[in-house]
Protein backbone atom coordinates (compact mmCIF):
# COMPACT_ATOMS: atom_id res chain seq x y z
CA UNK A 1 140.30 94.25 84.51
CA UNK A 2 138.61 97.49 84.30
CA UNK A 3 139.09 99.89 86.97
CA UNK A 4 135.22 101.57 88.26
CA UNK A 5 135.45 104.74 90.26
CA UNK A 6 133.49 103.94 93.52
CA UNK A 7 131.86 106.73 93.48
CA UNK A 8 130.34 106.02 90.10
CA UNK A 9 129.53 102.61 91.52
CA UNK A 10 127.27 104.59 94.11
CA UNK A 11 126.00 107.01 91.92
CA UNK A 12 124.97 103.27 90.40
CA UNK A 13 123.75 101.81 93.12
CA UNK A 14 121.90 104.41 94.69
CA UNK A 15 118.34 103.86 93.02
CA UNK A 16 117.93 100.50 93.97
CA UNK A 17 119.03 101.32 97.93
CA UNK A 18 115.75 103.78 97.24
CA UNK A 19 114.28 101.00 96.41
CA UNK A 20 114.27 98.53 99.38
CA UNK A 21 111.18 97.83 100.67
CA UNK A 22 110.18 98.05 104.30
CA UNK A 23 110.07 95.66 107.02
CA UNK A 24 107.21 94.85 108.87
CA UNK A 25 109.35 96.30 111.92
CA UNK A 26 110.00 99.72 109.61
CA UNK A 27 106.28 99.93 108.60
CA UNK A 28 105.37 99.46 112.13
CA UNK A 29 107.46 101.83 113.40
CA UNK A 30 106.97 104.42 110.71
CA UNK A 31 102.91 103.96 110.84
CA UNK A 32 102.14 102.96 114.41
CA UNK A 33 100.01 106.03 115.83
CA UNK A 34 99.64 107.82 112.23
CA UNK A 35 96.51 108.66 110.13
CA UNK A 36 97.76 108.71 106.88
CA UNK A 37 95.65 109.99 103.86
CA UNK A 38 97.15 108.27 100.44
CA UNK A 39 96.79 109.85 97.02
CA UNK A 40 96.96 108.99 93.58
CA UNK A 41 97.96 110.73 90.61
CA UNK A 42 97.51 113.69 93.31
CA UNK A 43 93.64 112.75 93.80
CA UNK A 44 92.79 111.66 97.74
CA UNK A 45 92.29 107.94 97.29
CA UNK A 46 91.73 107.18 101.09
CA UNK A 47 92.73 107.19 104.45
CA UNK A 48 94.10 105.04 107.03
CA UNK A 49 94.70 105.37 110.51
CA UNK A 50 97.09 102.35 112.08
CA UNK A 51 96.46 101.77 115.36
CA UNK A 52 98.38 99.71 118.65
CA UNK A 53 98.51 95.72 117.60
CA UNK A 54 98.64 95.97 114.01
CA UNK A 55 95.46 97.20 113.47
CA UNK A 56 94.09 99.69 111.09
CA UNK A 57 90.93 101.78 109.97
CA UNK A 58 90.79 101.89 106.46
CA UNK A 59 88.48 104.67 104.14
CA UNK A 60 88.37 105.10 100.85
CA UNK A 61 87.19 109.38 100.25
CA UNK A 62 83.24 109.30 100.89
CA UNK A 63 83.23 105.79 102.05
CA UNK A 64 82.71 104.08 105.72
CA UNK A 65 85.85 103.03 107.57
CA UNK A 66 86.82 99.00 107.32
CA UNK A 67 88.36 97.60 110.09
CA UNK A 68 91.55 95.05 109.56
CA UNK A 69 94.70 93.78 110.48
CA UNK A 70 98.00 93.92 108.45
CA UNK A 71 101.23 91.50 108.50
CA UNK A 72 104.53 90.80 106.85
CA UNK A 73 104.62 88.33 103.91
CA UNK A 74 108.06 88.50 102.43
CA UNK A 75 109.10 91.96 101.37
CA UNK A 76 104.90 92.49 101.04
CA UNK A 77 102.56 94.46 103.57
CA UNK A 78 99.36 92.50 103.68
CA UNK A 79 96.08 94.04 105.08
CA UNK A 80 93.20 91.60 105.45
CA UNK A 81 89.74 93.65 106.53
CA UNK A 82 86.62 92.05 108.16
CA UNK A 83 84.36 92.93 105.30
CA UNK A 84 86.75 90.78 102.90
CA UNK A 85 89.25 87.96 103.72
CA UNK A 86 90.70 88.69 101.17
CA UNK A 87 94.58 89.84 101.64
CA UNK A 88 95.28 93.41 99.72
CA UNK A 89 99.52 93.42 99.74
CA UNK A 90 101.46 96.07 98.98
CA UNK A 91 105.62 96.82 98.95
CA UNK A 92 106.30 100.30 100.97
CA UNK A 93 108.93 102.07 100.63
CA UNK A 94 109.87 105.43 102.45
CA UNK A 95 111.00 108.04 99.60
CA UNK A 96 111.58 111.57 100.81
CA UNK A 97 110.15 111.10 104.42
CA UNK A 98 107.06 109.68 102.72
CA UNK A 99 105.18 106.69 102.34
CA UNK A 100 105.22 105.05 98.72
CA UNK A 101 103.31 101.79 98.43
CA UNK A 102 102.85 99.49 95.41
CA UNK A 103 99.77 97.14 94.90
CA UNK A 104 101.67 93.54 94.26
CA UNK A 105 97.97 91.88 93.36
CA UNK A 106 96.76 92.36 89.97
CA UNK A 107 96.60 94.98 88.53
CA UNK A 108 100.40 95.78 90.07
CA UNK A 109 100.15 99.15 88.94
CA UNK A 110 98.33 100.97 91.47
CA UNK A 111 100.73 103.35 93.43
CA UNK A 112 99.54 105.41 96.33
CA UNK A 113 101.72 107.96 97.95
CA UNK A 114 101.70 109.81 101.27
CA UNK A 115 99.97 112.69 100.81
CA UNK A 116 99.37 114.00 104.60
CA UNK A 117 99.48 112.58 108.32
CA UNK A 118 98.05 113.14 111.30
CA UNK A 119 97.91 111.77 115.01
CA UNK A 120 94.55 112.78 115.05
CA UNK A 121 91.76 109.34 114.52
CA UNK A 122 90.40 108.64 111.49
CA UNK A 123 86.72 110.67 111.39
CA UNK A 124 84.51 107.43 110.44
CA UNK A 125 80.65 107.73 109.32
CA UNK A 126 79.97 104.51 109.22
CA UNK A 127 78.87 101.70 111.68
CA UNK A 128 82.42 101.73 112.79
CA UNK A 129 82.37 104.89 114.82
CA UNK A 130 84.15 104.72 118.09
CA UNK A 131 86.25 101.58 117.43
């Protein structure tokens, strides 16, 4: 039998601990209270603030605010809206102190990452204000 160094066995392993998704319990407790504006590719692609409950206020940039609910499925963050039943999942993963999350509908290539985040409410123009 070969003989491994442990550390080379962490050096190894280390990526894929970077990799572990979050729990609901993590996500909650990393979002809960946050406004969070997501980019990607370094472009603003929207904002959410995640409120008491499991709720959230979702915008995409020049858009009006949806209003939703997320859960745990699996390893998956779902977020179901009231404009659409439909259930948008995504993994998250905390990389750096930031958010990294990973559309797991199709297409699965969409990444957003944490760009900023703020206690301040999410500033809504829509019908939504004041929610």
């Amino acid at each position: 039998m070969r003989f491994v160094p442990l550390t080379l066995l962490l050096a190894v392993a280390t990526p894929a601990l970077a990799e572990t998704p979050l729990t609901g319990a993590e996500f909650d407790a990393y979002a809960t209270g946050k406004t969070l504006t997501y980019a990607v590719g370094g472009e603003v692609y929207g904002i959410e603030q995640y409120l008491p409950n499991r709720r959230v206020r979702w915008a995409f940039v020049d858009d009006t605010c949806r209003i939703g609910h997320w859960y745990e499925d699996a390893e998956s963050i779902c977020f179901v809206y009231e404009h659409d039943a439909t259930p948008q999942c995504w993994m998250f993963y905390l990389q750096g102190g930031a958010l990294t999350a990973r559309f797991m509908s199709d297409p699965p290539s969409t990444e957003l990452k944490e760009l900023s985040q703020t206690d301040a409410p999410l500033a809504c123009s829509g019908p939504d204000i004041g929610v």
